[in-house]
N, C-alpha and C. Protein backbone atom coordinates (compact mmCIF):
# COMPACT_ATOMS: atom_id res chain seq x y z
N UNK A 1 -0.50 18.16 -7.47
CA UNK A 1 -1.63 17.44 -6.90
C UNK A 1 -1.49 15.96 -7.22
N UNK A 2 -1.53 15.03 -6.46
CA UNK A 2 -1.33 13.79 -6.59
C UNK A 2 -2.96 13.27 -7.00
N UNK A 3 -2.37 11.81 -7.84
CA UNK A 3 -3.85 11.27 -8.23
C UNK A 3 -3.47 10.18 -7.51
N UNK A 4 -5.05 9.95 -7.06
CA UNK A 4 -5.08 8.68 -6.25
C UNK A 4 -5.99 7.27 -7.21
N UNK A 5 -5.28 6.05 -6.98
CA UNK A 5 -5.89 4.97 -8.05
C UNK A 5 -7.20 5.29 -7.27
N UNK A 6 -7.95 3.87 -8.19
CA UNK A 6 -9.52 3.48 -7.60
C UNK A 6 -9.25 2.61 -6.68
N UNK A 7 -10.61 2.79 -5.87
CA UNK A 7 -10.60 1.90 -4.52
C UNK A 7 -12.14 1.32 -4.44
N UNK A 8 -12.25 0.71 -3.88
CA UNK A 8 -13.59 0.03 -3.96
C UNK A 8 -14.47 0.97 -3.01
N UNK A 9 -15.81 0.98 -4.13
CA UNK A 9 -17.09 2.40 -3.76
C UNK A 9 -17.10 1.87 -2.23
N UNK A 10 -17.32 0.54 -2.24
CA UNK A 10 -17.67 0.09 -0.54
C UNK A 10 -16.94 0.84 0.36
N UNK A 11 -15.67 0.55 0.52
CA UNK A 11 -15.00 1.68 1.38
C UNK A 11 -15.36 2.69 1.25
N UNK A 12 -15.31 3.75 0.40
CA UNK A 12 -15.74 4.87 0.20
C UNK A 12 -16.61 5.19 0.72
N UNK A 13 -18.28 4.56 0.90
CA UNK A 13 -19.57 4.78 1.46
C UNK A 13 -18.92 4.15 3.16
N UNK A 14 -18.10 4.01 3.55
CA UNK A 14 -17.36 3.79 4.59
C UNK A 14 -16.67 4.92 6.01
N UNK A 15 -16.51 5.89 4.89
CA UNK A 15 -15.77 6.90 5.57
C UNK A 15 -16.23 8.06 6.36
N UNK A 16 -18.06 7.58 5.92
CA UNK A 16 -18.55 8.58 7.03
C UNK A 16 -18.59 8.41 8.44
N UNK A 17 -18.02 6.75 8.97
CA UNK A 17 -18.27 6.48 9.80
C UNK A 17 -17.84 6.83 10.86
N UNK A 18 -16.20 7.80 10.20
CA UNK A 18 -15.23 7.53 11.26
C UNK A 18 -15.02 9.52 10.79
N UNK A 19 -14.73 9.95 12.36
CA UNK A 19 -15.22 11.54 11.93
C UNK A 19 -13.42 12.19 11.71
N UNK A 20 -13.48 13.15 10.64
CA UNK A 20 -12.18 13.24 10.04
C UNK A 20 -12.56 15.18 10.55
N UNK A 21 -11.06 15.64 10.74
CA UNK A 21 -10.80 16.93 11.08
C UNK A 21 -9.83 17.48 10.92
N UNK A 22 -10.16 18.92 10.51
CA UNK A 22 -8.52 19.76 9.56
C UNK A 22 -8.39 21.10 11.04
N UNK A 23 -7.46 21.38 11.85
CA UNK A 23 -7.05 21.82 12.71
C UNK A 23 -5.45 23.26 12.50
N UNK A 24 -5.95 23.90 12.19
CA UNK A 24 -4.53 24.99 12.23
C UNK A 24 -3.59 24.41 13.42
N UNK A 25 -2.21 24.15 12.39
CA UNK A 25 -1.58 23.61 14.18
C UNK A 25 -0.51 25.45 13.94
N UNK A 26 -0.42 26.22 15.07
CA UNK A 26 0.14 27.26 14.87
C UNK A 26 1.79 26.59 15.42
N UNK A 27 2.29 25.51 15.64
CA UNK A 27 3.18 25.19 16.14
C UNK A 27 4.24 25.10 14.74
N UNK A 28 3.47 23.90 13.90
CA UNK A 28 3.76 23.57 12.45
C UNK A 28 3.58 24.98 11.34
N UNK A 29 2.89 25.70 11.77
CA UNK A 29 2.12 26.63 10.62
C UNK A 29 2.04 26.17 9.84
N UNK A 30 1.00 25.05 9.93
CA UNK A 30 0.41 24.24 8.61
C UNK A 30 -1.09 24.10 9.55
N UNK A 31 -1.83 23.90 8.26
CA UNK A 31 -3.50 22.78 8.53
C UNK A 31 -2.78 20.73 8.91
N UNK A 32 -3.76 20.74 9.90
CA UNK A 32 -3.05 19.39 9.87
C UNK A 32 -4.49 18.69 10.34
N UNK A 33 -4.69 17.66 9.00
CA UNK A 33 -6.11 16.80 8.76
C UNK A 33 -5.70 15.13 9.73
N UNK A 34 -6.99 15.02 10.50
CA UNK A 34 -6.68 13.70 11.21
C UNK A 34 -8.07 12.38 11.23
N UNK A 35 -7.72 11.34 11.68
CA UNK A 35 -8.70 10.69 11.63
C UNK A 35 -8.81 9.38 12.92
N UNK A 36 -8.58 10.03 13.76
CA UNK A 36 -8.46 9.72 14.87
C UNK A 36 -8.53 8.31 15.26
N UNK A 37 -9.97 7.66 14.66
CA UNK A 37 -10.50 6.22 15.32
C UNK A 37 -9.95 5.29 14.09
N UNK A 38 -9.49 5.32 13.54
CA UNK A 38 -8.80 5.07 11.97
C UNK A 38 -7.21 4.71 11.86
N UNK A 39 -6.74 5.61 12.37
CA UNK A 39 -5.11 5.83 12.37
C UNK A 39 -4.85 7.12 12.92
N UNK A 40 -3.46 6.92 13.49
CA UNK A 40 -2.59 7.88 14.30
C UNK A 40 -2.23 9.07 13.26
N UNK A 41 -1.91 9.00 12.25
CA UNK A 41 -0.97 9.87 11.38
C UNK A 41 -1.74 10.83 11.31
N UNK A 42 -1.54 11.67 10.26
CA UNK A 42 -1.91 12.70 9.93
C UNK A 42 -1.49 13.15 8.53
N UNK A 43 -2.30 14.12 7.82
CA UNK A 43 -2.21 15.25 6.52
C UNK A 43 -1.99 16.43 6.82
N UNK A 44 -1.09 16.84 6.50
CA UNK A 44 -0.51 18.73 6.34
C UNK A 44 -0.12 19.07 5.23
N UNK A 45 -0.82 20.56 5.11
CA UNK A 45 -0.68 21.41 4.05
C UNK A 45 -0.58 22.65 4.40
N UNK A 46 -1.17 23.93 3.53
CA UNK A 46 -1.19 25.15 3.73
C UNK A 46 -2.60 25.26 2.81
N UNK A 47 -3.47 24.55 2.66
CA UNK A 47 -4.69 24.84 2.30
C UNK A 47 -5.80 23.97 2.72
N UNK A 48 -6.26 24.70 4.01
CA UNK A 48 -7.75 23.76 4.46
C UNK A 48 -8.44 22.68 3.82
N UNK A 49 -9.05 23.60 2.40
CA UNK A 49 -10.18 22.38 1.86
C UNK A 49 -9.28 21.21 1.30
N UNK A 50 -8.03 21.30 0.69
CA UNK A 50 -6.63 20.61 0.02
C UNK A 50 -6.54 19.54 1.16
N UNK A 51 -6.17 19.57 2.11
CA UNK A 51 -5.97 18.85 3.55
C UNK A 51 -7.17 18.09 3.62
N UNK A 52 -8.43 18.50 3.74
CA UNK A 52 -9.38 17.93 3.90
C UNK A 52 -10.04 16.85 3.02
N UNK A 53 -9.54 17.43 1.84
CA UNK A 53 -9.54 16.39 0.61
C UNK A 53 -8.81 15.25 0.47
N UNK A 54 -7.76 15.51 0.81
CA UNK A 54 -6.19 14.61 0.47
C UNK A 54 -6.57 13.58 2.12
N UNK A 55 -6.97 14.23 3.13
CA UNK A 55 -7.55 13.05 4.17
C UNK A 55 -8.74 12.30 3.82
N UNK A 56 -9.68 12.51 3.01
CA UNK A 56 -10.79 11.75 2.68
C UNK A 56 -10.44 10.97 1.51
N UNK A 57 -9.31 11.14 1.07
CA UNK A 57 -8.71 9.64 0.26
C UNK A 57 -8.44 9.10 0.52
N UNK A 58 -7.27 9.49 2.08
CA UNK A 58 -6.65 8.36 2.94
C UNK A 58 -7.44 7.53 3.67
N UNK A 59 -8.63 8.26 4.27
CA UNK A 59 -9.34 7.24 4.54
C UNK A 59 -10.07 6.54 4.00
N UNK A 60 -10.43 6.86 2.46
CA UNK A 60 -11.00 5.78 1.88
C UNK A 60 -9.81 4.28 1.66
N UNK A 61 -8.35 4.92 0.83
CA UNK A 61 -7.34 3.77 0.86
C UNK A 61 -7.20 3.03 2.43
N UNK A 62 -6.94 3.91 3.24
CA UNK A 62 -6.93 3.10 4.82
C UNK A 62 -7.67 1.85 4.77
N UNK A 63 -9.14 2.20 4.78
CA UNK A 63 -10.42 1.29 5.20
C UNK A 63 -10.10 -0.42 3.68
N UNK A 64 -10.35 0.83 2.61
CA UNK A 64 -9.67 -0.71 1.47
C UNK A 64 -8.66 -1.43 1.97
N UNK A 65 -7.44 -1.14 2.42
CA UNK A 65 -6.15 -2.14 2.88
C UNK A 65 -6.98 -2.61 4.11
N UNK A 66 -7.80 -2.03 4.97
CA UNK A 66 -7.69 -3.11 5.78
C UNK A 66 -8.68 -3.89 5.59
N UNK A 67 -9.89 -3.93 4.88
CA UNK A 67 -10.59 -4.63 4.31
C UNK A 67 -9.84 -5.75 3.58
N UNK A 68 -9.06 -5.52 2.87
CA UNK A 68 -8.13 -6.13 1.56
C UNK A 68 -7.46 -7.40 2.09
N UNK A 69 -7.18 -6.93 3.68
CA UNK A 69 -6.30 -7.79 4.55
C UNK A 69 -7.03 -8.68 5.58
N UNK A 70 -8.51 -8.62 5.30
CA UNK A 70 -9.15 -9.28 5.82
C UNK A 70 -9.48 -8.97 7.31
N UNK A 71 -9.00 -7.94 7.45
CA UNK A 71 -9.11 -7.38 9.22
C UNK A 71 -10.21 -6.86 9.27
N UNK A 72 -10.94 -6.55 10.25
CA UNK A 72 -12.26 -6.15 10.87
C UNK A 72 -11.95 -4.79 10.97
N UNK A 73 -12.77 -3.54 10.68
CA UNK A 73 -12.49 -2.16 11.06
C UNK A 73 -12.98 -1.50 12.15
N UNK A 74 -12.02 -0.81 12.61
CA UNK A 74 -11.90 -0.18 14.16
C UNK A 74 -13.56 0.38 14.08
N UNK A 75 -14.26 0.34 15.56
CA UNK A 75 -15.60 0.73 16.07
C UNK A 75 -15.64 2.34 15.11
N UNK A 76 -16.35 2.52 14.67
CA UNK A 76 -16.90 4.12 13.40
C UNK A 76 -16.96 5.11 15.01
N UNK A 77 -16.33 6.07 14.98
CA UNK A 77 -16.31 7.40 15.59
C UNK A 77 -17.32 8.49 15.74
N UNK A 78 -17.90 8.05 14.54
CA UNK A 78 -19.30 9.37 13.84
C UNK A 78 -20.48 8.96 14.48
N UNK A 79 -21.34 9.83 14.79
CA UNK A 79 -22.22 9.45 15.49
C UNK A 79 -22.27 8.96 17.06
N UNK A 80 -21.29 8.90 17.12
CA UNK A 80 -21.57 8.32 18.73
C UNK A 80 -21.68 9.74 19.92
N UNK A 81 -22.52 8.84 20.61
CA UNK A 81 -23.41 9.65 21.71
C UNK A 81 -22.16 9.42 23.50
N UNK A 82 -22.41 10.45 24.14
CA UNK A 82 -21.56 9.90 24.91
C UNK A 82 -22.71 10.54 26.19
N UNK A 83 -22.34 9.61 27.23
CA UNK A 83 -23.31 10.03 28.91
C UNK A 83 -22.77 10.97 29.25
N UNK A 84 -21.78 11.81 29.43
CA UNK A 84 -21.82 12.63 30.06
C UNK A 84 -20.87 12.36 31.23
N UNK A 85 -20.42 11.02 31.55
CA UNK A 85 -20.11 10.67 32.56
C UNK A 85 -18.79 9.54 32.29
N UNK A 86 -17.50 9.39 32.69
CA UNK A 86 -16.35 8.97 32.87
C UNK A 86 -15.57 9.18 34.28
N UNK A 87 -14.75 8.06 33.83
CA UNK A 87 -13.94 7.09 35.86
C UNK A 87 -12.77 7.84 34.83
N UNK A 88 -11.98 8.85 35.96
CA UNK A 88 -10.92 9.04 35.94
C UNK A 88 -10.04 8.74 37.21
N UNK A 89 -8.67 7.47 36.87
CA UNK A 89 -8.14 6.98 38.32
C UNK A 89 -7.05 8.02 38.42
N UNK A 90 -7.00 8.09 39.57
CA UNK A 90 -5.82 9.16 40.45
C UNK A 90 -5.41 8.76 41.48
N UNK A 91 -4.40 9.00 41.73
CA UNK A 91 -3.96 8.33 43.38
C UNK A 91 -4.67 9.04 44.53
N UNK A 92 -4.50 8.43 45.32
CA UNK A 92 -5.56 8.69 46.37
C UNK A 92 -5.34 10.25 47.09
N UNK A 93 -3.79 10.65 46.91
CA UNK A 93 -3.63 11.61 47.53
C UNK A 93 -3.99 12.71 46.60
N UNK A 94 -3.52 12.97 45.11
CA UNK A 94 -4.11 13.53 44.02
C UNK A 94 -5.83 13.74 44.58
N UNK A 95 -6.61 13.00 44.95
CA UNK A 95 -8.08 12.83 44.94
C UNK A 95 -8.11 13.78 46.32
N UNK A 96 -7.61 12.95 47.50
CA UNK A 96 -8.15 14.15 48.43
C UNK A 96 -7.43 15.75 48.24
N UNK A 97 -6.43 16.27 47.72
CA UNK A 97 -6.31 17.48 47.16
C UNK A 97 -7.44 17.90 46.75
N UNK A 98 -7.63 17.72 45.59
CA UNK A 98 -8.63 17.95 44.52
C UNK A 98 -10.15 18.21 45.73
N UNK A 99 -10.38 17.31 46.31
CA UNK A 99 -12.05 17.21 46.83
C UNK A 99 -11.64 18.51 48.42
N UNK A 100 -10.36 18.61 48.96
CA UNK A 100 -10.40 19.37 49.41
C UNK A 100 -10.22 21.27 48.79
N UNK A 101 -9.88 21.07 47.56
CA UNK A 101 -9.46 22.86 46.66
C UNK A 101 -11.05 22.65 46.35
N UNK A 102 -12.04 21.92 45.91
CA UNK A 102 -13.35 22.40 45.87
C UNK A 102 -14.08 22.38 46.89
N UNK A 103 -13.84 21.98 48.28
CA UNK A 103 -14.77 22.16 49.42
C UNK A 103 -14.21 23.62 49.37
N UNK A 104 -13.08 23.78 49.48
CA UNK A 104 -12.49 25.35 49.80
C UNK A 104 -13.00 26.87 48.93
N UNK A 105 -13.46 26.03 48.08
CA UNK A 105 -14.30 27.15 46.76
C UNK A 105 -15.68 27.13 46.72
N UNK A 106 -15.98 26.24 47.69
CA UNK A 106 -17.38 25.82 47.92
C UNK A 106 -18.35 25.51 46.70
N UNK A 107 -17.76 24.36 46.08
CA UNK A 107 -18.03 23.99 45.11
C UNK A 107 -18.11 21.91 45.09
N UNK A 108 -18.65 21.44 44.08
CA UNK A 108 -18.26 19.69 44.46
C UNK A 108 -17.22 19.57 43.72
N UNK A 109 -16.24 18.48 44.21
CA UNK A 109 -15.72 18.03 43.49
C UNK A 109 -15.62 17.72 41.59
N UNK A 110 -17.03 17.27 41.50
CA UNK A 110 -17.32 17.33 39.65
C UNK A 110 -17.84 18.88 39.38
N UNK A 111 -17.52 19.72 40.39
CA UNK A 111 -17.75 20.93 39.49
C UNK A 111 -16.63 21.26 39.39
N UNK A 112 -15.68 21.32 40.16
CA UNK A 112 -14.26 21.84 39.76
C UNK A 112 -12.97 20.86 38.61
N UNK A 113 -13.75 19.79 38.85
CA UNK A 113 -13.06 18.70 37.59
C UNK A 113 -13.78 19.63 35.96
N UNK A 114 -14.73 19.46 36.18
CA UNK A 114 -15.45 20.40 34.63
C UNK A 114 -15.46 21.86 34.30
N UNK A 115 -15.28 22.53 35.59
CA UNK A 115 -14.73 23.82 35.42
C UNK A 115 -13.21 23.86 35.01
N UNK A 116 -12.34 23.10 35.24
CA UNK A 116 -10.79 22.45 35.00
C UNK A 116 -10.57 22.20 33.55
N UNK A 117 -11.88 21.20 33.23
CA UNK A 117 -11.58 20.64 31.50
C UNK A 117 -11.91 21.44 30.53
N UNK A 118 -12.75 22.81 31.35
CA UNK A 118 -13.13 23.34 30.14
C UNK A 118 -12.73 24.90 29.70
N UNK A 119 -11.68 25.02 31.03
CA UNK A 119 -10.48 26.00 30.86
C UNK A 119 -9.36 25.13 30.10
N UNK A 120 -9.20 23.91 29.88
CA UNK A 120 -7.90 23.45 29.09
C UNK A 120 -8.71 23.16 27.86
């Protein structure tokens, strides 16, 4: 088990902002902890709460270096509310496909886009 130095409490009271998640990847056969609005990388292990732990340090060290470096920290992830509603561009021919396979199912167009996203 690795020890991690001290980091300043500020960061720390920091890390709720940004929403952190431990995911079975069955590809890796490992847990693999992420922090999406924060940084690209990632934590893997073979023990959930271990992963989940060992990512809530990183993001406390993350947020200190970039504090440290005087940089501004990426918009907080947690909490945010979303409409319901997003512009996805497609080429035009992509689009009339699409609006013609849901006239054909007799359905709208945004029902077969959300019936689509929520089979993948």
């Amino acid at each position: 088990m690795k020890t991690r130095k001290s980091v300043n409490p500020r960061a720390a009271s920091k890390t709720a902002r940004y929403i952190k998640f431990v995911e079975w990847s069955e590809a890796d056969q490992v847990f693999i902890g992420r922090c999406p609005g924060l940084f690209a990388g990632g934590i893997h292990g073979d023990d959930e709460a271990e992963v989940y732990k060992e990512l809530c340090d990183v993001v406390v060290e993350w947020i200190a270096n970039i504090e440290k470096g005087g940089q501004p920290l990426p918009p907080p992830t947690a909490g945010k509310t979303y409409s319901g509603k997003f512009v996805v561009r497609v080429s035009p021919d992509l689009h009339q496909r699409a609006a013609l396979k849901a006239l054909l199912r007799g359905e709208s167009l945004n029902q077969l886009v959300e019936r689509r996203l929520v089979e993948a």
